[in-house]
Protein backbone atom coordinates (compact mmCIF):
# COMPACT_ATOMS: atom_id res chain seq x y z
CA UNK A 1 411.49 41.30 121.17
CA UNK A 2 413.29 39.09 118.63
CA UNK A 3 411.78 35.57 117.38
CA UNK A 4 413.98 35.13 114.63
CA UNK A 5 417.86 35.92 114.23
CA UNK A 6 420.07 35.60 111.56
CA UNK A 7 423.19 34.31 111.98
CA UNK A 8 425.05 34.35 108.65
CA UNK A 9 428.70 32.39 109.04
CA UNK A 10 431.70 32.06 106.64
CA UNK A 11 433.22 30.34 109.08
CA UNK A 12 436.37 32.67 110.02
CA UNK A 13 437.20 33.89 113.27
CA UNK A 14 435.53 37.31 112.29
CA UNK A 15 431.87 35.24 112.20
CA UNK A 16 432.32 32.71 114.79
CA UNK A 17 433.86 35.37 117.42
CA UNK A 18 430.16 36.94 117.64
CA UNK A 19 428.41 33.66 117.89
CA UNK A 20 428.68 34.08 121.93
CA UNK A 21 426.71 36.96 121.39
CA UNK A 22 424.09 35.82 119.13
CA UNK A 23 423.68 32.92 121.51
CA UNK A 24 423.10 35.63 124.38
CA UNK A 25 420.63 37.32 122.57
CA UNK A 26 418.78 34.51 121.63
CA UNK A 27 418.29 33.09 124.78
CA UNK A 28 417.17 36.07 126.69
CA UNK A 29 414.39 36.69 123.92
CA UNK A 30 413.27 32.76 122.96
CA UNK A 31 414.63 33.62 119.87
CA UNK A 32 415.32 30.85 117.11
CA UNK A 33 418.55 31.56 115.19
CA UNK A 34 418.80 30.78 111.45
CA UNK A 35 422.49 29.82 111.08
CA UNK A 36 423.38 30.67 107.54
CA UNK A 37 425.69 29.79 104.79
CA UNK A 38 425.84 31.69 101.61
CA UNK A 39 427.59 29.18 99.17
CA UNK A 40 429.33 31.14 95.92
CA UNK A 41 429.43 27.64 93.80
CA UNK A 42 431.89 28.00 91.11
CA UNK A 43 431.12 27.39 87.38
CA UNK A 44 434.65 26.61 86.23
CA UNK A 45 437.77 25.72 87.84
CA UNK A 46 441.16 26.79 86.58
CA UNK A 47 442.91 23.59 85.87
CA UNK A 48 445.44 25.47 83.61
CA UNK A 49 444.86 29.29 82.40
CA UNK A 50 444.20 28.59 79.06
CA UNK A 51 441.90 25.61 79.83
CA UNK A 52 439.28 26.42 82.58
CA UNK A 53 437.24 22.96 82.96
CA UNK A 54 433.73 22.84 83.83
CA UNK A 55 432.51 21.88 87.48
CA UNK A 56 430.02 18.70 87.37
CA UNK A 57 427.16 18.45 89.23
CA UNK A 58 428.53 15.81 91.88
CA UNK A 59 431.24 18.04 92.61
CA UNK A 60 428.95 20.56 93.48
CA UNK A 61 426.86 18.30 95.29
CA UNK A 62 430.34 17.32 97.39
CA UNK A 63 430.22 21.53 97.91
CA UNK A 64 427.07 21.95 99.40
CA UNK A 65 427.22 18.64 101.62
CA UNK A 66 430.63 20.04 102.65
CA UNK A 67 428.88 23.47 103.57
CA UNK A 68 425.96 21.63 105.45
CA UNK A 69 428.61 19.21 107.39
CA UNK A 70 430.17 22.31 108.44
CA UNK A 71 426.73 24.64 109.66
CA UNK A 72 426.30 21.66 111.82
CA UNK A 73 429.25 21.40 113.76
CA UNK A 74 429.24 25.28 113.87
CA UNK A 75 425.81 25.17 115.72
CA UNK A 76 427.47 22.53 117.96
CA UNK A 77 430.27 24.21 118.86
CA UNK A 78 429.02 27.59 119.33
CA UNK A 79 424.92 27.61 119.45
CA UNK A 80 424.60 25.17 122.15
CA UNK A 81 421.01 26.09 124.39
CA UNK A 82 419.59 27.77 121.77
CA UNK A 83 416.98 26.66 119.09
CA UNK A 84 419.07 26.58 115.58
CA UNK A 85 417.86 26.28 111.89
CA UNK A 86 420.36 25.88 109.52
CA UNK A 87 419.87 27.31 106.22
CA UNK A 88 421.82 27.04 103.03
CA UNK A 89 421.93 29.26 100.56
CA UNK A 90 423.37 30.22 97.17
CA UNK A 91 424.48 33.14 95.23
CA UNK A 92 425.67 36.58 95.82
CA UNK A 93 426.01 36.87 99.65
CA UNK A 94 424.61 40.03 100.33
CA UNK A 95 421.97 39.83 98.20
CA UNK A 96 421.19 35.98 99.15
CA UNK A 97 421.36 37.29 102.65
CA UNK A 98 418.77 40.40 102.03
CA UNK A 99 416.27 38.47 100.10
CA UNK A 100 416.16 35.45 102.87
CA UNK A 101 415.91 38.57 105.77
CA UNK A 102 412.91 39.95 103.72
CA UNK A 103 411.43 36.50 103.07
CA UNK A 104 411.57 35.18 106.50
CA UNK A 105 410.17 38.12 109.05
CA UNK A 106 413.69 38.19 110.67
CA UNK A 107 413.67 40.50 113.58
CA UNK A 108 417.81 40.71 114.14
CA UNK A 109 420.78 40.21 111.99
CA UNK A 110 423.73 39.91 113.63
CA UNK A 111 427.36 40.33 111.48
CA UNK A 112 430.71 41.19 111.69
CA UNK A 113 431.94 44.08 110.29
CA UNK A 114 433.66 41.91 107.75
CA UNK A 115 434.50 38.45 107.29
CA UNK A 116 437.07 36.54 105.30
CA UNK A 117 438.74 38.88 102.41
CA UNK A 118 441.02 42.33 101.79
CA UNK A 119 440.22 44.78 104.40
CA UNK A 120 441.50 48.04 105.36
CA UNK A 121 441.57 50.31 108.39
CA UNK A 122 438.11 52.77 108.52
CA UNK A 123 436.36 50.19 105.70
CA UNK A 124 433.36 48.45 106.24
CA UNK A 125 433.34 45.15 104.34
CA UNK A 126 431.71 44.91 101.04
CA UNK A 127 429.08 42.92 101.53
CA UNK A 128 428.38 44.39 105.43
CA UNK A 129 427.82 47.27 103.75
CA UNK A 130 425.39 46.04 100.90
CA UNK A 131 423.23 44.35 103.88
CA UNK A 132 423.27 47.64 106.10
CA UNK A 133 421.79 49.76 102.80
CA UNK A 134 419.38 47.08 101.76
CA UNK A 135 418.09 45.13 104.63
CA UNK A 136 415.10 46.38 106.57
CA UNK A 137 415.41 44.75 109.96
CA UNK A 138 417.62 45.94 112.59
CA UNK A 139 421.28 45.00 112.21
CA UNK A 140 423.83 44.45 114.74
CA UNK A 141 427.50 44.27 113.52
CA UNK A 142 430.44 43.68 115.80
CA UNK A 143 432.80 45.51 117.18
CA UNK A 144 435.37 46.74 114.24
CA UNK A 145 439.19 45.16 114.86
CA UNK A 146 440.22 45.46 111.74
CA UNK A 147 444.18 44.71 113.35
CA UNK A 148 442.99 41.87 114.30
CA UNK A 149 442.33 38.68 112.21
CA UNK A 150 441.27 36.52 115.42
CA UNK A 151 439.21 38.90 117.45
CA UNK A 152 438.21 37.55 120.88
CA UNK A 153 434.77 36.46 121.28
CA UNK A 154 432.00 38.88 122.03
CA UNK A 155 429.91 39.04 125.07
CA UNK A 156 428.08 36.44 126.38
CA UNK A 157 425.07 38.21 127.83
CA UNK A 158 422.51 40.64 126.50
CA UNK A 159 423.31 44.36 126.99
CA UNK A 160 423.16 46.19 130.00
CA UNK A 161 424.57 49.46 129.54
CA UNK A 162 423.71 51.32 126.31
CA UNK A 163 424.08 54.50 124.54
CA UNK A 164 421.67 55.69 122.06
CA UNK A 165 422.61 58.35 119.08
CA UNK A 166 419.49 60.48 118.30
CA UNK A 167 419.46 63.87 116.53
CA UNK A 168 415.51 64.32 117.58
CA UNK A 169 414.62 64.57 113.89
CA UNK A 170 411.19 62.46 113.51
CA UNK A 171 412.85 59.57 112.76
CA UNK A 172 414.29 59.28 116.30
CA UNK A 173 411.08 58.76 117.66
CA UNK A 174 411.32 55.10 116.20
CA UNK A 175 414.87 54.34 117.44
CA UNK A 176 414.01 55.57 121.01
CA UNK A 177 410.66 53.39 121.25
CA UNK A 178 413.21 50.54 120.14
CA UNK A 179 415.49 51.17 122.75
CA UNK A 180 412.91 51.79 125.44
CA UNK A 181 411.37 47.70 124.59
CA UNK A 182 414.79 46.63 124.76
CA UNK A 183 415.99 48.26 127.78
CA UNK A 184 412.38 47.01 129.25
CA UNK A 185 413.53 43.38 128.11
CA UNK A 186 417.15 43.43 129.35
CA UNK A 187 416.95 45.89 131.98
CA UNK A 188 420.24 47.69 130.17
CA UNK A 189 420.37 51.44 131.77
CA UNK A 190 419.52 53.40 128.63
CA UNK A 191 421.58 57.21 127.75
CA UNK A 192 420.59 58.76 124.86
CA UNK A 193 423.43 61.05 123.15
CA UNK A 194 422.80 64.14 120.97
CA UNK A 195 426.06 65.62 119.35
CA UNK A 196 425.26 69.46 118.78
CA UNK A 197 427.04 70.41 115.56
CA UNK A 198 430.24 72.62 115.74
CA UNK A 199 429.72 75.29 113.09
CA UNK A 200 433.60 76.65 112.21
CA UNK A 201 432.04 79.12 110.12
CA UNK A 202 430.49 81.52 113.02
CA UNK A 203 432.05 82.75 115.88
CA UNK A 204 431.66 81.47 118.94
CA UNK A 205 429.71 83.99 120.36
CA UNK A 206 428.04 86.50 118.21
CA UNK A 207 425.44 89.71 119.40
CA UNK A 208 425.86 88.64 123.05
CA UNK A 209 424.69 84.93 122.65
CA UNK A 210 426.87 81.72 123.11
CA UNK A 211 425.63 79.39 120.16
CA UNK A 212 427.02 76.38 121.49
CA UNK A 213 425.09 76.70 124.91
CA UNK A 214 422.43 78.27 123.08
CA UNK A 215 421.87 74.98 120.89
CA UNK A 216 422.73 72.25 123.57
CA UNK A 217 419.60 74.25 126.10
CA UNK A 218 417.34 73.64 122.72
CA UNK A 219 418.64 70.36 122.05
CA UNK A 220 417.80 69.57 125.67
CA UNK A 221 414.47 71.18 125.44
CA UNK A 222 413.76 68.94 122.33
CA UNK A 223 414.95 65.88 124.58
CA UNK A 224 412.51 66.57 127.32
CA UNK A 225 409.63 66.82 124.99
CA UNK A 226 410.42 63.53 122.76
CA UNK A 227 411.14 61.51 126.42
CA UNK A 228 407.57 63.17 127.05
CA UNK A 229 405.48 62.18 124.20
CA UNK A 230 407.39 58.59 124.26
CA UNK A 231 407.12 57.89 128.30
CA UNK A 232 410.66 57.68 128.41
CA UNK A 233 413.16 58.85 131.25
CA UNK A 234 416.32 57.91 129.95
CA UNK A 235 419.67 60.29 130.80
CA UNK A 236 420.23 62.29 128.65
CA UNK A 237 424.15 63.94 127.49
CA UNK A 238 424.62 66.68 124.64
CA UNK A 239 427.74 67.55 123.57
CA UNK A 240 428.32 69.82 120.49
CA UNK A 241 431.20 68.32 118.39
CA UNK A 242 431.03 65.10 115.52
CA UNK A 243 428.45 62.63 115.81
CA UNK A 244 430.47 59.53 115.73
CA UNK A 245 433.05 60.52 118.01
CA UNK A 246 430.50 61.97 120.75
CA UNK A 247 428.66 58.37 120.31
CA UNK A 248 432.15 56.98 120.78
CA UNK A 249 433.48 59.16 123.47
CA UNK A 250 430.04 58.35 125.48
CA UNK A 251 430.56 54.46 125.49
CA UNK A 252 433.70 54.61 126.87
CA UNK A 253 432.97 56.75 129.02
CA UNK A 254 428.90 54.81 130.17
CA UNK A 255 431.36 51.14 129.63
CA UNK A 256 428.55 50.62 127.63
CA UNK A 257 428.14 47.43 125.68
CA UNK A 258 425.75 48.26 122.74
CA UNK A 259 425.19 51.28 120.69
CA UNK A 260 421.97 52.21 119.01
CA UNK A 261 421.52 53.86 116.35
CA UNK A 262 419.40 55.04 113.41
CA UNK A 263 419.83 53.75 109.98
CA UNK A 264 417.05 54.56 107.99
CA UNK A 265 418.66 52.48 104.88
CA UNK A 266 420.98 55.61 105.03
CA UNK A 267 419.32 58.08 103.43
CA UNK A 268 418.74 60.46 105.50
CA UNK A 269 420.31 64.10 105.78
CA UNK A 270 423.37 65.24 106.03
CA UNK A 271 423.09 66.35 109.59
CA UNK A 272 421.44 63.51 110.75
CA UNK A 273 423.17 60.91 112.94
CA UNK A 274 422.00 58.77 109.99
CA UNK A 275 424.16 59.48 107.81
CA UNK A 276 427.21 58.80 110.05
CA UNK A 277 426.27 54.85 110.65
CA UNK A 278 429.49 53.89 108.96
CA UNK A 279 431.36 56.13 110.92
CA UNK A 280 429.85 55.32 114.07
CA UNK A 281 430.55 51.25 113.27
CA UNK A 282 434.47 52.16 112.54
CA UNK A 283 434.87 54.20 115.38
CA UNK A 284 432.58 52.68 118.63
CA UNK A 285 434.11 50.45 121.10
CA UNK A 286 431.48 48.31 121.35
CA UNK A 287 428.79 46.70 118.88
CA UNK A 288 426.16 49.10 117.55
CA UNK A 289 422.52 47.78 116.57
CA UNK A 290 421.25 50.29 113.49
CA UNK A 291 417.49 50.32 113.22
């Protein structure tokens, strides 16, 4: 399912905590894993404020060899088993990191939800969130501790139990087929979670008819006939209430230990589960893949 994964490092405890994982999933899919670097080389240093000097060449050159030294004992110490290409690059990280993803035919990339940096509680990182808008390959990001600044490592072993956010629009069609060849891969059990929307605006019942049952028997209808078309047989749970805190409320409750859901570069509909990938990375207990 994956051939190439990429791995990009900054070398705090947020990166390296994940590289467990990465390793996992590398080695169940005969993956190669581009370890990556994104080196922001500075121009001028501040010797004193009024008299920023210039940074030579060498000393950049003492930068980058630093950076290299550094990828390699990473990949030592953490990517041991598993085929590893180290790759250094320069710039803007998020942008360095999108172009390489759309230059290279990477099938997985693999991130915390922040690295090094100012972070707050319910935030994504900056430059997660530039990749998860402008990459096109699937992304997995770690689970989000943002009380923690040395977060235990992540699993060592691909998924087994996962939970799947779908809101049967057309585009779920694509995210269940992904989750079917990965469940088929890893033999993970597979549930796929629908959150019907609470409308606060209606009454509960109105002419005789209980909306909320009334939508969870369509949304279950709609199920049946996507699992149909798609030669799926997943279980299935609908619960009417946020979509990000059903998807949550369902991991805990499955122990799952991935969550997929759709991205569609996030531009998709209000209603859509979509639009709630940020939410559904804050909140989830475990890592979520977006596709």
């Amino acid at each position: 399912m994956f051939q190439r994964i990429l791995f990009p490092v900054d070398f705090s405890p947020r990166s390296t905590s994940i590289a467990g994982a990465v390793r996992a999933y590398a080695a169940a899919s005969g993956a190669e894993v581009y370890l990556t670097h994104v080196l922001e080389l500075p121009e001028l240093v501040m010797t004193m404020p009024e008299f920023p000097a210039y940074v030579p060449p060498d000393m950049q050159a003492v930068y980058r060899d630093n950076a290299k030294l550094r990828l390699e004992r990473c990949a030592a110490d953490y990517l041991g088993g598993v085929t590893v290409r180290h790759v250094l690059l320069e710039g803007e990280p998020a942008s360095q990191i999108a172009q390489f993803v759309a230059e290279n035919r990477i099938d997985l990339l693999m991130i915390p939800t922040h690295g090094v940096g100012g972070f707050r509680r319910f935030l994504i990182g900056s430059t997660t969130a530039k990749i998860l808008h402008d990459v096109r390959c699937p992304v997995w990001t770690a689970v989000h501790d943002d009380d923690n600044d040395n977060p235990p490592p992540h699993a060592i072993r691909s998924p087994k139990t996962v939970v799947c956010g779908v809101d049967f629009a057309p585009s779920s069609d694509a995210v269940i087929a992904y989750t079917d060849v990965l469940a088929r891969r890893t033999g993970a059990h597979v549930t796929l979670v629908h959150a019907v929307p609470k409308i606060s605006s209606r009454p509960t019942n109105y002419m005789d008819v209980d909306f909320d049952a009334h939508m969870t028997q369509e949304a279950r209808l709609k199920a049946d006939e996507v699992q149909a078309r798609l030669g799926t047989s997943f279980e299935v749970t609908i619960v009417p209430g946020d979509p990000a805190e059903v998807l949550r409320q369902a991991a805990v409750e499955k122990g799952a230990d991935l969550a997929i859901v759709g991205r569609s570069h996030l531009m998709e509909g209000f209603a859509s589960i979509q639009s709630h990938t940020y939410d559904v990375i804050n909140k989830c207990p475990c890592p979520v893949l977006s596709v």
